[in-house]
Protein backbone atom coordinates (compact mmCIF):
# COMPACT_ATOMS: atom_id res chain seq x y z
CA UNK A 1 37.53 -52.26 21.26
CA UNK A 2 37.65 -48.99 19.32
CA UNK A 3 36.00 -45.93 20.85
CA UNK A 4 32.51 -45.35 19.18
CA UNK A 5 32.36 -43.00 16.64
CA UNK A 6 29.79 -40.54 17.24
CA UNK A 7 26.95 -40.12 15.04
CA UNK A 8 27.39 -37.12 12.26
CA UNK A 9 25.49 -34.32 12.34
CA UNK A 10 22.52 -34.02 10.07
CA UNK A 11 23.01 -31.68 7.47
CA UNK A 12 21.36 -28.39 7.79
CA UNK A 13 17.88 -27.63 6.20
CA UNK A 14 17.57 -26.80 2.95
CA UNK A 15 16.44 -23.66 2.03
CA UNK A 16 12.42 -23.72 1.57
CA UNK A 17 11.50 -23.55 -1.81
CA UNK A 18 10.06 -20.60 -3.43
CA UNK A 19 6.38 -21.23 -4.59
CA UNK A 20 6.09 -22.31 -8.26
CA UNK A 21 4.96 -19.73 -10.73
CA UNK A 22 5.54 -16.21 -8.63
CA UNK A 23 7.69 -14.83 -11.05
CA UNK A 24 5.80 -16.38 -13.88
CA UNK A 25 3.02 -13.89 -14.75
CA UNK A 26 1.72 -14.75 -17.64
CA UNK A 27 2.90 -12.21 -20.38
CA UNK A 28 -0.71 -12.32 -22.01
CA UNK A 29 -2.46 -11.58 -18.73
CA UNK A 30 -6.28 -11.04 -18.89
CA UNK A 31 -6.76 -7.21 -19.06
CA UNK A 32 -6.82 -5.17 -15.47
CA UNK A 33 -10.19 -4.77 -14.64
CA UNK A 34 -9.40 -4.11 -10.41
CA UNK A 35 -7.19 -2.41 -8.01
CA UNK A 36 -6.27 -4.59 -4.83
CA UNK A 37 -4.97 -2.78 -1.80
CA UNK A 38 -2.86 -5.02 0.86
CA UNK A 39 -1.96 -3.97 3.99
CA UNK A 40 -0.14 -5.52 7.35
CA UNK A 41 -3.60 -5.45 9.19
CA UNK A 42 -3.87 -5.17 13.39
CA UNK A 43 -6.47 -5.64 15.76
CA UNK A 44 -9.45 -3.93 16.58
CA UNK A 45 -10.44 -4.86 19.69
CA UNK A 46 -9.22 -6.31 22.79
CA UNK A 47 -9.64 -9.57 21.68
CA UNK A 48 -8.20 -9.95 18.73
CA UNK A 49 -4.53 -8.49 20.11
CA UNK A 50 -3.11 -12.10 20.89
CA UNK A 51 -4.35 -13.81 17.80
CA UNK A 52 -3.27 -11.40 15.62
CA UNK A 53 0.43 -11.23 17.41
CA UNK A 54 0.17 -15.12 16.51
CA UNK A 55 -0.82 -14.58 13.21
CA UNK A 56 1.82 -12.18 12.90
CA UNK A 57 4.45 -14.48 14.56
CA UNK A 58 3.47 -18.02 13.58
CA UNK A 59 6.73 -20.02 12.56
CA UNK A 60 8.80 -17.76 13.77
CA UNK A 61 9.65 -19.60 18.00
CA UNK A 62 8.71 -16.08 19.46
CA UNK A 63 8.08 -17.45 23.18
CA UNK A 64 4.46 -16.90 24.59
CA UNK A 65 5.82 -15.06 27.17
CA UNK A 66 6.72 -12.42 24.84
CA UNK A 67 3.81 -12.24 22.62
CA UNK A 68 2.13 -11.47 25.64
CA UNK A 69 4.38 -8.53 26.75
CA UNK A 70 3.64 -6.93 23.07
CA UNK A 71 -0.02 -7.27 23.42
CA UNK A 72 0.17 -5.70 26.26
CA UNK A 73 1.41 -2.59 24.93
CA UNK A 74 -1.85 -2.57 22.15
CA UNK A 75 -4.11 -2.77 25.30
CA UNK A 76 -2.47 -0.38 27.35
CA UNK A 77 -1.46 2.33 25.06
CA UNK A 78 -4.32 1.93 22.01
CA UNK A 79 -7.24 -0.14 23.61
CA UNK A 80 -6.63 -2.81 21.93
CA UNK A 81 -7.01 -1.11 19.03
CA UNK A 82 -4.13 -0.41 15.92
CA UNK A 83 -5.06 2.66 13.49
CA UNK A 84 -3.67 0.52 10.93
CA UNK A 85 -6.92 -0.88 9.65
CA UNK A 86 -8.24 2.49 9.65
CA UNK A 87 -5.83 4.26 7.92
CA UNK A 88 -6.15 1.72 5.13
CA UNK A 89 -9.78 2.23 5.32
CA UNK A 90 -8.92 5.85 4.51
CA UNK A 91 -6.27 5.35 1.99
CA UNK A 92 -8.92 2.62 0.09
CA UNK A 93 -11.62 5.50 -0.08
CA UNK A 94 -9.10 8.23 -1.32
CA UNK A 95 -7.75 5.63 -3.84
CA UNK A 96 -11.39 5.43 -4.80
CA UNK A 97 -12.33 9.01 -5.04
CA UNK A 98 -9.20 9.24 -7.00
CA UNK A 99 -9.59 7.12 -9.91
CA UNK A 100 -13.49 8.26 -9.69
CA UNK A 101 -12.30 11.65 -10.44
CA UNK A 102 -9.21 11.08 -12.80
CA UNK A 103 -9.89 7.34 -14.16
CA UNK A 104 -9.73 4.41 -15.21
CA UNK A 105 -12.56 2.79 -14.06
CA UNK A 106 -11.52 0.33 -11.19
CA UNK A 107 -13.01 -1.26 -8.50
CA UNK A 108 -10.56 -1.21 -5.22
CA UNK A 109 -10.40 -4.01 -2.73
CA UNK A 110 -8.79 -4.21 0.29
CA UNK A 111 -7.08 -7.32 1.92
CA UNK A 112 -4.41 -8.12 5.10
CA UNK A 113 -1.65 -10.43 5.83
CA UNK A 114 -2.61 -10.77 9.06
CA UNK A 115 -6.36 -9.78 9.65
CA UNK A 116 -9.57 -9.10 8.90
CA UNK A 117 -10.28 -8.64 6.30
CA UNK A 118 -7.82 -11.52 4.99
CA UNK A 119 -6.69 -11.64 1.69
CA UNK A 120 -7.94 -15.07 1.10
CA UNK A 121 -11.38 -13.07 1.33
CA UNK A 122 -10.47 -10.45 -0.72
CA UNK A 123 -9.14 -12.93 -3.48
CA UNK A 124 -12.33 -14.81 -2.97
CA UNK A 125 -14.51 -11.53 -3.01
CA UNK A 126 -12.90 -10.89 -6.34
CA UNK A 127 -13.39 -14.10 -8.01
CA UNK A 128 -16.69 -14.25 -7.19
CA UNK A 129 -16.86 -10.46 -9.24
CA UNK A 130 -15.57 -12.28 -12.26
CA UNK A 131 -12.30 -10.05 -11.75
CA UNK A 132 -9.94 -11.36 -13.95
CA UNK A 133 -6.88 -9.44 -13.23
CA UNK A 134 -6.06 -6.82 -10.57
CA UNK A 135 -2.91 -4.37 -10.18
CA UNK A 136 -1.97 -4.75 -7.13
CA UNK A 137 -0.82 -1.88 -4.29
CA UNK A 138 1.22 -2.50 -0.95
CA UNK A 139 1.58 -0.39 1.67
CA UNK A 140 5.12 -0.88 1.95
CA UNK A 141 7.51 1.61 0.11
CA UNK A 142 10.98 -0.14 -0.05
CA UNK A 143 12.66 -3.53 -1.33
CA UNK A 144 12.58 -6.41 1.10
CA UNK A 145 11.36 -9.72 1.53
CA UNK A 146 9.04 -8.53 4.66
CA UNK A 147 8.40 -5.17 2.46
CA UNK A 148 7.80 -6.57 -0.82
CA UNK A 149 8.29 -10.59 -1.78
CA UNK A 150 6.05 -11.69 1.23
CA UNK A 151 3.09 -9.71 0.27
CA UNK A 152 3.25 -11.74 -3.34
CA UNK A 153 3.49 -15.08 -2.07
CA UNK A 154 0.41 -14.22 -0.14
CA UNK A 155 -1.62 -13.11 -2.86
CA UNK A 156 -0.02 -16.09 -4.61
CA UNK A 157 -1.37 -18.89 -1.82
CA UNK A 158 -4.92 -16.21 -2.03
CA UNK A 159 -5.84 -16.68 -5.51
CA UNK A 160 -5.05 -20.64 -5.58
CA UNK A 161 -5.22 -21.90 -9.05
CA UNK A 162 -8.61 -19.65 -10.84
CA UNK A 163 -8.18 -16.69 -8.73
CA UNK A 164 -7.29 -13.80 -10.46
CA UNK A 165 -3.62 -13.06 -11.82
CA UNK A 166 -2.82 -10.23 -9.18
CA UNK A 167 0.08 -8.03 -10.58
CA UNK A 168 2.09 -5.98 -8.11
CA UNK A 169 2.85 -2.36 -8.79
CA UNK A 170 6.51 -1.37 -8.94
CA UNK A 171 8.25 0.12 -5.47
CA UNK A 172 7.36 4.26 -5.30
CA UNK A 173 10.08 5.23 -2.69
CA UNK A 174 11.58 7.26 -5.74
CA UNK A 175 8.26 9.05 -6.77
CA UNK A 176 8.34 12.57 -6.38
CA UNK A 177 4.41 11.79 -4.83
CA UNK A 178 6.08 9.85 -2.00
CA UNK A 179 9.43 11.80 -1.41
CA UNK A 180 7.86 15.70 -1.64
CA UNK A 181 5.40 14.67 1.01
CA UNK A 182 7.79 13.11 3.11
CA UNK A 183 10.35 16.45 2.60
CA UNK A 184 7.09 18.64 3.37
CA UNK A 185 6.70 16.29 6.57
CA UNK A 186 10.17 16.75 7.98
CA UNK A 187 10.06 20.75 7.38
CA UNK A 188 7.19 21.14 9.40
CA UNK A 189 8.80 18.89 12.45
CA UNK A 190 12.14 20.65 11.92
CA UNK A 191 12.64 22.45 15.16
CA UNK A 192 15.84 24.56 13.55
CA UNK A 193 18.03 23.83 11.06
CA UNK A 194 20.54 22.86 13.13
CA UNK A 195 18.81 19.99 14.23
CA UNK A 196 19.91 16.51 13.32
CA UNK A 197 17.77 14.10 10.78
CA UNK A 198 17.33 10.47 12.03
CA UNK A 199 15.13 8.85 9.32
CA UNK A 200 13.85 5.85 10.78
CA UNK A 201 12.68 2.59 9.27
CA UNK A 202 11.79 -1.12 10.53
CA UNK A 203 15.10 -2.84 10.84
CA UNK A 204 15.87 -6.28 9.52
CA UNK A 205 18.27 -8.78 10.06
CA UNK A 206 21.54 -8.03 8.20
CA UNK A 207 21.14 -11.48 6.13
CA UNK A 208 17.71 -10.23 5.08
CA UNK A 209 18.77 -6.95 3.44
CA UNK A 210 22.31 -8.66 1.77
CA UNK A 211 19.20 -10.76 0.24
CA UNK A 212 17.13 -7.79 -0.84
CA UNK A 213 16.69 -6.65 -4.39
CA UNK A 214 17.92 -8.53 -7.02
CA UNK A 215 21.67 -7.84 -5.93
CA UNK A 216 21.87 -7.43 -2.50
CA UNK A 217 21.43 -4.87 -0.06
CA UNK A 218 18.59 -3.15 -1.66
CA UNK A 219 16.62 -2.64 1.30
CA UNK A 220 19.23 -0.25 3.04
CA UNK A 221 20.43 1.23 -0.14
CA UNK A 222 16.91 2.50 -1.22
CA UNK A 223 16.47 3.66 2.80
CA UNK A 224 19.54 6.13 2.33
CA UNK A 225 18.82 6.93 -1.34
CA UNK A 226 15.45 8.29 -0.52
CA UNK A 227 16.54 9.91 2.77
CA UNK A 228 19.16 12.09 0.85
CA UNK A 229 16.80 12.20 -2.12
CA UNK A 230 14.67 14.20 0.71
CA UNK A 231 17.45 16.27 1.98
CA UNK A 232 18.01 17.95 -1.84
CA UNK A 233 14.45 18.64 -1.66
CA UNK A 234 15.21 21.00 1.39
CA UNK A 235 18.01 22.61 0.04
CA UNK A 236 20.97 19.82 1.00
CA UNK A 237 22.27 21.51 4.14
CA UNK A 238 20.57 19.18 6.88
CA UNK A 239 23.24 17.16 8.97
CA UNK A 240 20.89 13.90 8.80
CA UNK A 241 21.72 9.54 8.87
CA UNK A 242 19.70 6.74 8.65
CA UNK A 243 18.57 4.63 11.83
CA UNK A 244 16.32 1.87 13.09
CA UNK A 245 13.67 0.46 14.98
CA UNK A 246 11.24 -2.03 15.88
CA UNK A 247 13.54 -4.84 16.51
CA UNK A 248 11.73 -8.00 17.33
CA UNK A 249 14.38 -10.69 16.82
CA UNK A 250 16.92 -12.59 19.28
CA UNK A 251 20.04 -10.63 20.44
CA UNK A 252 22.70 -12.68 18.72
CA UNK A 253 20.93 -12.50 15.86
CA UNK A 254 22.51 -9.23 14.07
CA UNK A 255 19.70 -6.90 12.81
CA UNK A 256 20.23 -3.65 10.99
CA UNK A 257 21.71 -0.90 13.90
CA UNK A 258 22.06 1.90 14.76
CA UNK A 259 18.47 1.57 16.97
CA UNK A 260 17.13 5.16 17.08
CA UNK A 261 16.76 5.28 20.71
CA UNK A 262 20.62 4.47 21.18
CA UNK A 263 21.47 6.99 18.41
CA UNK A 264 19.63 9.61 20.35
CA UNK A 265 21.64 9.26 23.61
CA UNK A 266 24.85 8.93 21.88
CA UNK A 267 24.08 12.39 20.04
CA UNK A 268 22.73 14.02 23.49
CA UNK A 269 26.68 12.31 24.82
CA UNK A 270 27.84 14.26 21.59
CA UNK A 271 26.36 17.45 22.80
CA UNK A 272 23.11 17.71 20.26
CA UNK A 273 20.05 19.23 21.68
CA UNK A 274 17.68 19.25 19.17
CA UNK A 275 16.40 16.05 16.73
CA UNK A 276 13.66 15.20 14.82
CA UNK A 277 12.28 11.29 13.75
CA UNK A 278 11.26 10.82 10.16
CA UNK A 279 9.86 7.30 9.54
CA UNK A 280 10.72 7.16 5.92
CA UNK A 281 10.16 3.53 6.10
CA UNK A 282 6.49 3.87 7.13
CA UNK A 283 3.60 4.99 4.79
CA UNK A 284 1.28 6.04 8.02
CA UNK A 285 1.01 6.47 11.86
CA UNK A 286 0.25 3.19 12.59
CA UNK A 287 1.85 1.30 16.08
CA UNK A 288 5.15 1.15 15.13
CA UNK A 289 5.68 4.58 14.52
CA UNK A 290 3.30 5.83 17.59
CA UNK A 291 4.43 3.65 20.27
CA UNK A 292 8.64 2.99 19.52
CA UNK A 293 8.83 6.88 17.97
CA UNK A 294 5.89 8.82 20.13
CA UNK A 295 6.13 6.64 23.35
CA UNK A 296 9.22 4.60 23.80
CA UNK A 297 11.91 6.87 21.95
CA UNK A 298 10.40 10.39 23.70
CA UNK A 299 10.37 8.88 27.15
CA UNK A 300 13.53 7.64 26.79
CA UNK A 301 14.61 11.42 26.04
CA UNK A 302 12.45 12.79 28.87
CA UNK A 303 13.97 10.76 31.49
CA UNK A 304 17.78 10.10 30.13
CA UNK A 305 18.56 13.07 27.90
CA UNK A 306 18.04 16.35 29.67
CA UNK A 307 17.92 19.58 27.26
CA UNK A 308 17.30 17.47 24.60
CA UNK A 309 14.12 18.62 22.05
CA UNK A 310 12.99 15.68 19.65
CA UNK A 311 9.94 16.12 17.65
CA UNK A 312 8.46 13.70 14.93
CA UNK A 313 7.16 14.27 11.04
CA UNK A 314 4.31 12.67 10.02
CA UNK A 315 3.91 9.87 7.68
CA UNK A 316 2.75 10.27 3.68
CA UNK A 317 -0.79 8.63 4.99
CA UNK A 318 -3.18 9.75 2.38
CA UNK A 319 -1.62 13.35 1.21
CA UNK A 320 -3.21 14.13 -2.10
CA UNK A 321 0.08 14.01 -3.45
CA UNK A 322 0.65 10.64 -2.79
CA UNK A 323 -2.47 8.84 -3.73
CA UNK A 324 -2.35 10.92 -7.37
CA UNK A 325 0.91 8.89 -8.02
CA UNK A 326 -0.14 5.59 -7.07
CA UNK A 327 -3.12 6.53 -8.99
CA UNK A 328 -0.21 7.44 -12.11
CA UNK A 329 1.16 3.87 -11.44
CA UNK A 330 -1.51 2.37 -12.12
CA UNK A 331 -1.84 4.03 -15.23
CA UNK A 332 2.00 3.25 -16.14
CA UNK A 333 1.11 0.08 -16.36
CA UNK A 334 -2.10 -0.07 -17.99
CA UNK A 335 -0.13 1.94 -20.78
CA UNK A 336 3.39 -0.24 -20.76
CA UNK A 337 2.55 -3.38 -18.86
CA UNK A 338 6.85 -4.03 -18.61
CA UNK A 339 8.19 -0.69 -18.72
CA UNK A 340 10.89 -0.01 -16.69
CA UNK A 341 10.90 3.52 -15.90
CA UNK A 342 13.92 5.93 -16.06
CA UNK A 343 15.03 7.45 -12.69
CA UNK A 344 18.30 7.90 -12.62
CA UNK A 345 19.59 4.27 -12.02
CA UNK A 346 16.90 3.26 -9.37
CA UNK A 347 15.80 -0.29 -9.34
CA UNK A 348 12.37 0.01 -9.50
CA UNK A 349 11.76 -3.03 -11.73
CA UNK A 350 8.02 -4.11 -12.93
CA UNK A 351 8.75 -7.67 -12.70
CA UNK A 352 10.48 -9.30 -9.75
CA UNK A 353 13.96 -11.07 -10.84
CA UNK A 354 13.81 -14.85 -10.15
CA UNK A 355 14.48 -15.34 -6.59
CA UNK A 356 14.88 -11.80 -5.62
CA UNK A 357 14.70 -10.87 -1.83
CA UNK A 358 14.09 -14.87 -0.63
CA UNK A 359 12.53 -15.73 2.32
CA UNK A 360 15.38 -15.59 5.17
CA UNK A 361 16.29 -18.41 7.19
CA UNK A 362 15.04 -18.65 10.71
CA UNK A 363 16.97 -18.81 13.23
CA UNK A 364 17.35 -22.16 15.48
């Protein structure tokens, strides 16, 4: 008797399919009569801290053992409590005052990913308002599908089928409102000019940013464009590279290195004394830049580096500066709905290509 042939293996998954209609805005949209501000969200007490890590992690296999450990830090380090909520809070009421004092005329809402208040509230909030059509601001500078796409197809699952079209404003990382307050930032943390320039941003895994943008790779090529777009601002002469933090995935899953705390010690190794952190990828001093910049990274200099100085420079937040040009976007497009402005060969396109920065595979 022949041996048995084993069974094949089943074929992998197929990707998940993008949902129908998100890069389908209607060219004869109803005229903008609304501003909608989305942010990440975070807890704001000590009992929302697991929920909202399983909000934030849902699909995603993270074991409960390590949810835990990470709500652990919230409660131990910030009460429970992330500033996040309350920096959009902020940025909502300067975004306000803003078009109050310059114009148009909008109302600005405010929803979350991944808490109160939800988007599907906002959405609803909005509907029930009779908005028809809202421009739409993220809090998230730079192309990626965490940083950009996923933020549409939740607004797109929000406004179900007679919510209101919700049109996203084009990326700003190469506004002079973003990058002057973020060169401004980094002078007043530079300890010397002799110090070295780590500008940090949340890493992703290497298949996510070949996906970014509409041609790959978008993600870390906007990251460094920026960061030397910030260097020319301060004359060009700073010795300064791009690194990484806030890694959250398995080990042998590659993720976008170097990791700033490892760059650190191999620059202390390389005989550098003096460093500062400039989360480039961050629009304000919410958790991820206080506890792996402020807390992890500087303890891991106090107790491993010896002689070695590292200060920090704040994010953009709600610098005057910065809310006047999202304030100017939203003008942009009230004036050229699909203009695609000139700035030097920066991909800061209006409307998303078809299938730009997919969702990336999980994995198994």
């Amino acid at each position: 008797m022949p041996p048995a042939v084993p069974p094949a293996a089943p074929p992998p998954p197929a990707p998940a399919p993008l949902p129908p209609g998100i890069d389908d805005r209607p060219e004869a949209a109803p005229p903008v009569d609304a501003l909608l501000l989305v942010s990440f969200g975070g807890p704001e007490g000590p009992d929302d801290v697991l929920p909202f890590m399983e909000n934030v992690t849902r699909g995603r296999g993270i074991p409960q053992a390590r949810l835990e450990e990470v709500s652990r830090h919230y409660l131990e380090h910030f009460g429970g409590v992330s500033p996040i909520n309350a920096q959009a809070r902020a940025l909502k009421a300067a975004l306000e005052a803003e078009l109050a004092a310059r114009g148009p005329d909008l109302p600005v809402y405010w929803g979350n990913r991944n808490w109160h208040p939800y988007l599907d509230d906002a959405l609803a909030q909005m509907r029930a308002d009779g908005v028809r059509h809202a421009l739409e601001v993220v809090t998230s500078a730079f192309p990626s599908y965490s940083g950009c796409r996923q933020y549409r197809e939740d607004v797109w699952r929000a406004r179900g089928e007679d919510g209101p079209v919700v049109t996203k404003l084009r990326h700003y990382w190469a506004e002079d409102g973003f990058l002057d307050v973020v060169a401004d930032a980094l002078a007043a943390a530079l300890p010397s000019r002799d110090a070295r320039v780590l500008f940090t941003a949340h890493s992703i895994p290497t298949s996510a940013d070949a996906t970014s943008g509409p041609d790959g790779g978008a993600y870390s090529a906007a990251l460094r464009d920026a960061a030397g777009r910030v260097v020319q601002r301060l004359g060009g002469d700073l010795a300064w590279e791009l690194v990484f933090q806030s890694r959250s995935g398995p080990p042998h899953v590659p993720w976008l290195e170097p990791d700033v705390g490892d760059r650190l010690a191999a620059l202390h190794a390389e005989g550098v004394r003096e460093a500062v952190m400039v989360p480039i990828g961050f629009t304000s001093d919410h958790v991820e830049v206080l506890y792996d910049l402020d807390i992890q990274a500087q303890q891991r200099v106090r107790e491993e580096l010896p002689g070695m100085v590292v200060s920090r420079a704040a994010t953009v937040g709600t610098d005057p500066r910065f809310v006047a040009m999202l304030r100017d976007l939203v003008v942009e497009r009230l004036a050229a709905p699909e203009e695609l402005p000139d700035h030097g060969g920066v991909a800061t396109h209006d409307r998303c290509p078809h299938r730009c920065c997919p969702a990336p595979q999980r994995p198994r």
